[in-house]
C-alpha atoms as a PDB file:
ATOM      1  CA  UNK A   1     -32.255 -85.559 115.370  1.00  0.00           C
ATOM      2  CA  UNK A   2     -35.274 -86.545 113.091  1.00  0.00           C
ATOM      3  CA  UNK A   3     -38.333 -84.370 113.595  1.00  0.00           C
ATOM      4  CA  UNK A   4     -41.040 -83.180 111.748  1.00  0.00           C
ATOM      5  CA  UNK A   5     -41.309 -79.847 110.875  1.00  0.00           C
ATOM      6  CA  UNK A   6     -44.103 -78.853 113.154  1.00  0.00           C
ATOM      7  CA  UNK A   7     -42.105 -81.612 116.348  1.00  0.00           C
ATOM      8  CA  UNK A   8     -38.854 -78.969 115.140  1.00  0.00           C
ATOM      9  CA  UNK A   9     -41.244 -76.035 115.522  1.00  0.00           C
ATOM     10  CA  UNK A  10     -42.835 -76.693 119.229  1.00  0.00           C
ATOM     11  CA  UNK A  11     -39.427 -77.654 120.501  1.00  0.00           C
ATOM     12  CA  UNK A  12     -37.593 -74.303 118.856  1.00  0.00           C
ATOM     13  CA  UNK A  13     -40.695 -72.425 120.647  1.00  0.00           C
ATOM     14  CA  UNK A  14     -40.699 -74.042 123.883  1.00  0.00           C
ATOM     15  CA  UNK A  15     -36.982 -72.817 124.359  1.00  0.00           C
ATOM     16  CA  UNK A  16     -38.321 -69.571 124.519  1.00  0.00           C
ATOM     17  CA  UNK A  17     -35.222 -67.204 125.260  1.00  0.00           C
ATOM     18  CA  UNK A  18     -32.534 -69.729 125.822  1.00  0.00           C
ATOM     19  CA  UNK A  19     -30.358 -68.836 122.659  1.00  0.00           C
ATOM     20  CA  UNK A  20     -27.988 -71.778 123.271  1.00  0.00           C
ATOM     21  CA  UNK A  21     -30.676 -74.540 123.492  1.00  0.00           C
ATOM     22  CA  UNK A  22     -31.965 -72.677 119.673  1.00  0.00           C
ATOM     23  CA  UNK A  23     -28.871 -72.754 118.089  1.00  0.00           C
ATOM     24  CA  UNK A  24     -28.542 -76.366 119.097  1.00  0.00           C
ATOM     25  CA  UNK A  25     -31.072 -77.326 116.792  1.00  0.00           C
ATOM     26  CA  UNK A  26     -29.986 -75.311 114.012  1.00  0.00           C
ATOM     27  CA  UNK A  27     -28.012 -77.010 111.721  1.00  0.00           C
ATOM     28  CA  UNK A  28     -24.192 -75.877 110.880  1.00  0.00           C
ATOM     29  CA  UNK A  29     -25.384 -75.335 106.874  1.00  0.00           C
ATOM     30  CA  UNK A  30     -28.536 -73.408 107.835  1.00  0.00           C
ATOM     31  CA  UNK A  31     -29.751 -70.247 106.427  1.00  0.00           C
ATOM     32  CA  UNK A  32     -32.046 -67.915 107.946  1.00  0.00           C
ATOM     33  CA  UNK A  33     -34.030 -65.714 106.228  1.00  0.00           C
ATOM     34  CA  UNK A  34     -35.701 -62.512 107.658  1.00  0.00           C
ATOM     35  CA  UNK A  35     -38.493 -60.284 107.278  1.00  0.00           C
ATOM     36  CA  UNK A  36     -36.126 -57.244 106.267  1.00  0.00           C
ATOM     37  CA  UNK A  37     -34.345 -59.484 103.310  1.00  0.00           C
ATOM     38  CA  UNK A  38     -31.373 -60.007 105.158  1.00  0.00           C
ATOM     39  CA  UNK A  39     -29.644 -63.801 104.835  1.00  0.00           C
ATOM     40  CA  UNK A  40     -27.786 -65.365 107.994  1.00  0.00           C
ATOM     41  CA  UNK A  41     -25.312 -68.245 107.232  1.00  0.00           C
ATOM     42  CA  UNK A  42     -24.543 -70.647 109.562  1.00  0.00           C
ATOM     43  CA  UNK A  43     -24.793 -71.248 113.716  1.00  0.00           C
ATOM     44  CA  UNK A  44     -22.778 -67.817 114.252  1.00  0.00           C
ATOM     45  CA  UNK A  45     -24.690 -65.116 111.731  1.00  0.00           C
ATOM     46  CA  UNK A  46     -27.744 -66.967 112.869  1.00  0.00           C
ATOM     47  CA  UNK A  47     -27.036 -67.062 116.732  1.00  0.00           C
ATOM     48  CA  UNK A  48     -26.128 -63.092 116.143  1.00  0.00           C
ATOM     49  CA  UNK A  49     -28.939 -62.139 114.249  1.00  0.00           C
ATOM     50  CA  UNK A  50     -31.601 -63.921 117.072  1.00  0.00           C
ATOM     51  CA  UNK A  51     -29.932 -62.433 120.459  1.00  0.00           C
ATOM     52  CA  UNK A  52     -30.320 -59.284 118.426  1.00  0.00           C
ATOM     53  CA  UNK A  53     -33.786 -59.706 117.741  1.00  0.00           C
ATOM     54  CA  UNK A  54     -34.093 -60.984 121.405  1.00  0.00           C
ATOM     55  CA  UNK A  55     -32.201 -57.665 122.691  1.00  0.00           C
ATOM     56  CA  UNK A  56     -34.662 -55.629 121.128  1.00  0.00           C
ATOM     57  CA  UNK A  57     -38.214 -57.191 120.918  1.00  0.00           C
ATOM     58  CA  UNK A  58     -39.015 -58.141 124.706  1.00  0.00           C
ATOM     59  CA  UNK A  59     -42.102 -59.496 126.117  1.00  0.00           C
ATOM     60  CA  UNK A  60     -43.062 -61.292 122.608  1.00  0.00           C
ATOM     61  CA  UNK A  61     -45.749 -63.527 122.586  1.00  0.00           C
ATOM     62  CA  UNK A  62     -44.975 -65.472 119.463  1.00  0.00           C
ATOM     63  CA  UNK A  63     -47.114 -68.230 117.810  1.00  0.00           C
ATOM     64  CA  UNK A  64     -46.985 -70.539 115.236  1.00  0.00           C
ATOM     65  CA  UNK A  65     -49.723 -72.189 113.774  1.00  0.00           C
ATOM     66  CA  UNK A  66     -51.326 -74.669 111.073  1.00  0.00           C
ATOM     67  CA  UNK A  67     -47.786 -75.962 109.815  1.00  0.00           C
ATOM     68  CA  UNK A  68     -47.742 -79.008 107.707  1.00  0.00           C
END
């Protein structure tokens, strides 16, 4: 899949919860970063780290805006 970064960024929002439709457009070699410093490699650390972040922070209403 060939997206721009702001296509990659409406599409990853407009899954809203669905973890499995986000980690399908996370690449195997990804790296997430977080807020708290922590580093998740790959599909699994990062699929972990979100449903935790999803298990705790409900009723979000999370925006992003002005990328280029």
């Amino acid at each position: 899949m060939n997206q721009t970064p702001t296509e990659f960024m409406q599409q990853y929002l407009s899954n809203g919860y669905d973890l499995e439709a986000i980690v399908d457009l996370i690449d195997d070699g990804a790296i997430y970063f977080f807020s708290n410093h922590s580093a998740h490699i790959g599909k699994a650390q990062i699929a972990s780290a979100i449903k935790k972040n999803f298990d705790t922070i409900k009723d979000d209403d999370y925006h992003i805006n002005n990328l280029t």
